[in-house]
N, C-alpha and C. Protein backbone atom coordinates (compact mmCIF):
# COMPACT_ATOMS: atom_id res chain seq x y z
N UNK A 1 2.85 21.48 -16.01
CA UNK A 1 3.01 20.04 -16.09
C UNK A 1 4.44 19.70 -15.72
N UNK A 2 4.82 18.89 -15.09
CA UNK A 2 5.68 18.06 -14.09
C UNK A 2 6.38 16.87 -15.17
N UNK A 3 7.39 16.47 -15.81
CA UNK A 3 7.49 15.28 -15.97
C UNK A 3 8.98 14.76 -15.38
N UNK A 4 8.98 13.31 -15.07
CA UNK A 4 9.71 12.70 -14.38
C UNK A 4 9.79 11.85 -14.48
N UNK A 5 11.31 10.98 -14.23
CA UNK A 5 12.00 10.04 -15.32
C UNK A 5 11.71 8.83 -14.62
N UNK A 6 11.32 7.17 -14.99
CA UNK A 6 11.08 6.60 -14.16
C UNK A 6 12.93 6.11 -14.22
N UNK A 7 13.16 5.54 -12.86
CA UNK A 7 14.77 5.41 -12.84
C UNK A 7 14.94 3.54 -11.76
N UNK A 8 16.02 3.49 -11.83
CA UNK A 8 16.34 2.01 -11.18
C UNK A 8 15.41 1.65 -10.22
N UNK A 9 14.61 0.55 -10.22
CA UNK A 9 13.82 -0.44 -9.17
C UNK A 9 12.44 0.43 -9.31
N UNK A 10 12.22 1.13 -10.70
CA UNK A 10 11.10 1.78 -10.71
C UNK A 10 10.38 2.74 -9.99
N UNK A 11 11.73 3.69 -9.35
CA UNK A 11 11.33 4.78 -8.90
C UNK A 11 11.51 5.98 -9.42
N UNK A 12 10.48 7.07 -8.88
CA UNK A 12 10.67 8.07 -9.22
C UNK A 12 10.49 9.33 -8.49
N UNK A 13 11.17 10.24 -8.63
CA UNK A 13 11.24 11.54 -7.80
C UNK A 13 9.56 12.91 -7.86
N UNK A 14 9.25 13.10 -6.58
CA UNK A 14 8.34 13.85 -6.72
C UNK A 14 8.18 15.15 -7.15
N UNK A 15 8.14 15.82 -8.22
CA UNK A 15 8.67 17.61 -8.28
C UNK A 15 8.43 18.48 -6.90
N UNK A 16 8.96 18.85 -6.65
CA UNK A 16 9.10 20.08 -5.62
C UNK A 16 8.06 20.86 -5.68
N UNK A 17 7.36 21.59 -6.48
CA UNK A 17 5.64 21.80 -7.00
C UNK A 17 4.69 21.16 -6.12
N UNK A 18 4.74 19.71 -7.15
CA UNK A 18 3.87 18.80 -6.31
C UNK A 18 3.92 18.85 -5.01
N UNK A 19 5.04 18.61 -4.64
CA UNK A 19 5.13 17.52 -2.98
C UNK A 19 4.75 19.23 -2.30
N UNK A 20 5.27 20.35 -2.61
CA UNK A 20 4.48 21.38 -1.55
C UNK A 20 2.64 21.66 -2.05
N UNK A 21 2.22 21.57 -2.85
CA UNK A 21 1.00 21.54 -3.26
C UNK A 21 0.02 20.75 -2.16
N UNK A 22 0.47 19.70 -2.35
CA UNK A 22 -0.16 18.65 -1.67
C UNK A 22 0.81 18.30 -0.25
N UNK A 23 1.24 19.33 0.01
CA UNK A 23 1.71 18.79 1.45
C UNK A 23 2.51 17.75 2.12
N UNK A 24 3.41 17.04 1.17
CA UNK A 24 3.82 15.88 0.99
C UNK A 24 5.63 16.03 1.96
N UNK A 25 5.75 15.56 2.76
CA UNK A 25 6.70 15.54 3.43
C UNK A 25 7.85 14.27 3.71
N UNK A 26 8.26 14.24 3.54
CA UNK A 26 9.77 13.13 3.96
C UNK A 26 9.14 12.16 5.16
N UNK A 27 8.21 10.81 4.73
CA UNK A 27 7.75 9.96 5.89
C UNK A 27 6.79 10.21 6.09
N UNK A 28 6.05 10.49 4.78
CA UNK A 28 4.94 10.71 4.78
C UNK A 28 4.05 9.23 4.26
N UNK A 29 3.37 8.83 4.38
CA UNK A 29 2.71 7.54 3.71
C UNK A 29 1.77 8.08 2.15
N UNK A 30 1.74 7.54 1.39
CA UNK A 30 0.84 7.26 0.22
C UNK A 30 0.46 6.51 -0.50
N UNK A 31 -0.87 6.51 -0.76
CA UNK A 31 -1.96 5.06 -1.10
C UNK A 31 -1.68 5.68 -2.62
N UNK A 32 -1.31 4.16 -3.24
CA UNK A 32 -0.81 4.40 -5.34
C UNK A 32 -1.93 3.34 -5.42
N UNK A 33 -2.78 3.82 -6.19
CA UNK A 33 -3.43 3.20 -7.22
C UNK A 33 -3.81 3.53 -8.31
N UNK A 34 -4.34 3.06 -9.40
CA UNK A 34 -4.58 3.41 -10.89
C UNK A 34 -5.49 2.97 -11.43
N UNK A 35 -6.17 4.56 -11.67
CA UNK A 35 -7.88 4.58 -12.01
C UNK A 35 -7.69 5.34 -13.53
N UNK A 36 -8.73 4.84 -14.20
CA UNK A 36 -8.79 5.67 -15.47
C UNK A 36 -7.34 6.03 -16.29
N UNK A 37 -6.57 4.98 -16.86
CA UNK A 37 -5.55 5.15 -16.68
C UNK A 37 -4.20 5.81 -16.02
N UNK A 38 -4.47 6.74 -15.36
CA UNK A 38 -3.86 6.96 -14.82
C UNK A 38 -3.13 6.20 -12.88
N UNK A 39 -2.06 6.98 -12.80
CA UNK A 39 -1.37 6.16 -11.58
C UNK A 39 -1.56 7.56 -10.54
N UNK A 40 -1.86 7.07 -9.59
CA UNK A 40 -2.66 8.26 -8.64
C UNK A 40 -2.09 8.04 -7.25
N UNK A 41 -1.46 9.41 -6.68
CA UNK A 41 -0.75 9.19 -5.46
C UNK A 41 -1.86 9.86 -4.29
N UNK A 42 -2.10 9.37 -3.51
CA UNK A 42 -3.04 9.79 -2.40
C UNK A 42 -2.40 9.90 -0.68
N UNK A 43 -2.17 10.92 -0.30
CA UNK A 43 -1.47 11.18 1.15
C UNK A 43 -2.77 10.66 1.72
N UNK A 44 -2.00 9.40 2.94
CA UNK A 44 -2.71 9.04 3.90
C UNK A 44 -2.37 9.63 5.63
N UNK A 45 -3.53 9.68 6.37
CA UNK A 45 -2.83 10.35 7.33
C UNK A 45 -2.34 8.85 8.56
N UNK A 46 -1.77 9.02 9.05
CA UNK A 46 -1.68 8.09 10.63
C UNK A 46 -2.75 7.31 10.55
N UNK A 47 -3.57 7.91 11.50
CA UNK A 47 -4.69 7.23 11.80
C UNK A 47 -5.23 6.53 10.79
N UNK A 48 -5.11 6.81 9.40
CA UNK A 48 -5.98 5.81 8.51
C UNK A 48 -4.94 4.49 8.34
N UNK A 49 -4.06 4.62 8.65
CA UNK A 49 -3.15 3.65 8.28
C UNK A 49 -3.08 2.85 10.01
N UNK A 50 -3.52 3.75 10.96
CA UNK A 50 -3.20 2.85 11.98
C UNK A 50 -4.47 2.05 12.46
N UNK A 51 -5.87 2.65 11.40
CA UNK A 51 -7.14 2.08 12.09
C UNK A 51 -6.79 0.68 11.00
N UNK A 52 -6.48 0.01 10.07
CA UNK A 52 -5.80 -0.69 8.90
C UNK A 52 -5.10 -1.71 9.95
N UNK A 53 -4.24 -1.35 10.46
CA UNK A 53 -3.50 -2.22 11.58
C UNK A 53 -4.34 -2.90 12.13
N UNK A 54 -4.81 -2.05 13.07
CA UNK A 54 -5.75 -2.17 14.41
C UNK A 54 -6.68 -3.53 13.96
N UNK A 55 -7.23 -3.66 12.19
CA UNK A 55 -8.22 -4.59 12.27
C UNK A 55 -7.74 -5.58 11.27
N UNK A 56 -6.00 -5.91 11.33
CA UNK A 56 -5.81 -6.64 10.80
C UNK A 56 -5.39 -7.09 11.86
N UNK A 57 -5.16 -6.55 13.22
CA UNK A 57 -4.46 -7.41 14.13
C UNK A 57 -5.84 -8.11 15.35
N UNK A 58 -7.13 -7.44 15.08
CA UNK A 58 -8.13 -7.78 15.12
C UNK A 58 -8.64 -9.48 14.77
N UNK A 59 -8.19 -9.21 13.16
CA UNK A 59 -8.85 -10.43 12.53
C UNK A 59 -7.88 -11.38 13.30
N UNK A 60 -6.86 -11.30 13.26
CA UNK A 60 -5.34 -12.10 13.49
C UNK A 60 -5.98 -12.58 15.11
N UNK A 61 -6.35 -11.81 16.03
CA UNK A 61 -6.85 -12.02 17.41
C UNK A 61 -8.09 -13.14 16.90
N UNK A 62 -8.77 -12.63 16.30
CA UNK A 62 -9.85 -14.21 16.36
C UNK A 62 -9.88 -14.83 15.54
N UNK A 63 -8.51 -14.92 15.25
CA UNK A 63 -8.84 -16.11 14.17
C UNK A 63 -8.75 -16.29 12.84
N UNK A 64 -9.15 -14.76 11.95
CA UNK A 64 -9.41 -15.23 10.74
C UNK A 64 -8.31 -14.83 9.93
N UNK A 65 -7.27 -15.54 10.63
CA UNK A 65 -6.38 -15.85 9.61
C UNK A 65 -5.42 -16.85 9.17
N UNK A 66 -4.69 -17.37 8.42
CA UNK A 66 -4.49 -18.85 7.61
C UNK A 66 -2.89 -18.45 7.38
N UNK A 67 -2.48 -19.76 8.06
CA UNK A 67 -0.74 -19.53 7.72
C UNK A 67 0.00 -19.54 9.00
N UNK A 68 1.52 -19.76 8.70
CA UNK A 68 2.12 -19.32 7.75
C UNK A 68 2.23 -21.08 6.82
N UNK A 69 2.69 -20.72 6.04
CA UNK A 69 2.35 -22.03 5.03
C UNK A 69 3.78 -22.66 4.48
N UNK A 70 3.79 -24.08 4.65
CA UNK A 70 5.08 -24.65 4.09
C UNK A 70 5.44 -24.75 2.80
N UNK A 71 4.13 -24.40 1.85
CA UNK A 71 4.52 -25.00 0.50
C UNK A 71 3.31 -24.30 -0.64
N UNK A 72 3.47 -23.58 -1.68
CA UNK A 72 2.56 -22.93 -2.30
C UNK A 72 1.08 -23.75 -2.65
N UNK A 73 1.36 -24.90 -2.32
CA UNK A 73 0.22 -26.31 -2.46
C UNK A 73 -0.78 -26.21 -1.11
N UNK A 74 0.56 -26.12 0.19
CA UNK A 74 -0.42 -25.86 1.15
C UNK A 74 -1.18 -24.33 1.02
N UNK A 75 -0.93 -23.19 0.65
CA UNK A 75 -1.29 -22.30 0.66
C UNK A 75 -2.81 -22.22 -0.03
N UNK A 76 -2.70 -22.89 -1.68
CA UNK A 76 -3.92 -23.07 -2.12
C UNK A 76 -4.89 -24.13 -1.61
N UNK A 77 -4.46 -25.13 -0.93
CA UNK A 77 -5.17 -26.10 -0.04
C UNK A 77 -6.31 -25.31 0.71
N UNK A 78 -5.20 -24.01 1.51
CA UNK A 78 -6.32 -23.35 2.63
C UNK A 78 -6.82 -22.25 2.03
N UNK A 79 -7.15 -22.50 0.85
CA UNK A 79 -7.70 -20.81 -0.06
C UNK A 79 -9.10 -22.13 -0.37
N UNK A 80 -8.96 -23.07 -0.75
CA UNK A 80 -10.28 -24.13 -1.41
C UNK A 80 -10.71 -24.70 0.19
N UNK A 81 -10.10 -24.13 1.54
CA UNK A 81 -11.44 -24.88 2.21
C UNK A 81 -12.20 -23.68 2.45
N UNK A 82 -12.06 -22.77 2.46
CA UNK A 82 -12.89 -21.42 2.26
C UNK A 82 -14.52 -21.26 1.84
């Protein structure tokens, strides 16, 4: 077992263990989310992160997207014509 300190702006360092275990390299990307209480680090590769792009710049190409917005009023304005 690994423990590690959380430190300024709520970061924290990966043990040396871990990050070779799991393959974890300097510029590497990872998906944090938290299931079952716990906080769960998941290595993503390129491609999953660049097919993510690809169909946000997709939606952005036809359309389905709203903004940029002058005022947090206009923002919920275009969330209620939805």
């Amino acid at each position: 077992m690994s423990l590690v300190k959380v430190k300024n702006k709520f970061q924290v360092t990966i043990p040396n263990d871990i990050r070779r275990q799991a393959h974890i390299k300097e510029g590497d990307i990872l998906e944090v989310i938290f299931k079952d209480k716990a906080i769960v680090f998941k290595p993503k590769v390129a491609s999953d992160v660049e097919a993510s792009i690809a169909e946000g710049l997709k939606d952005y190409e036809e359309g389905r997207v709203f903004g940029p917005f002058e005022s947090v009023e206009e923002f919920k304005a275009a969330l209620h014509k939805r």
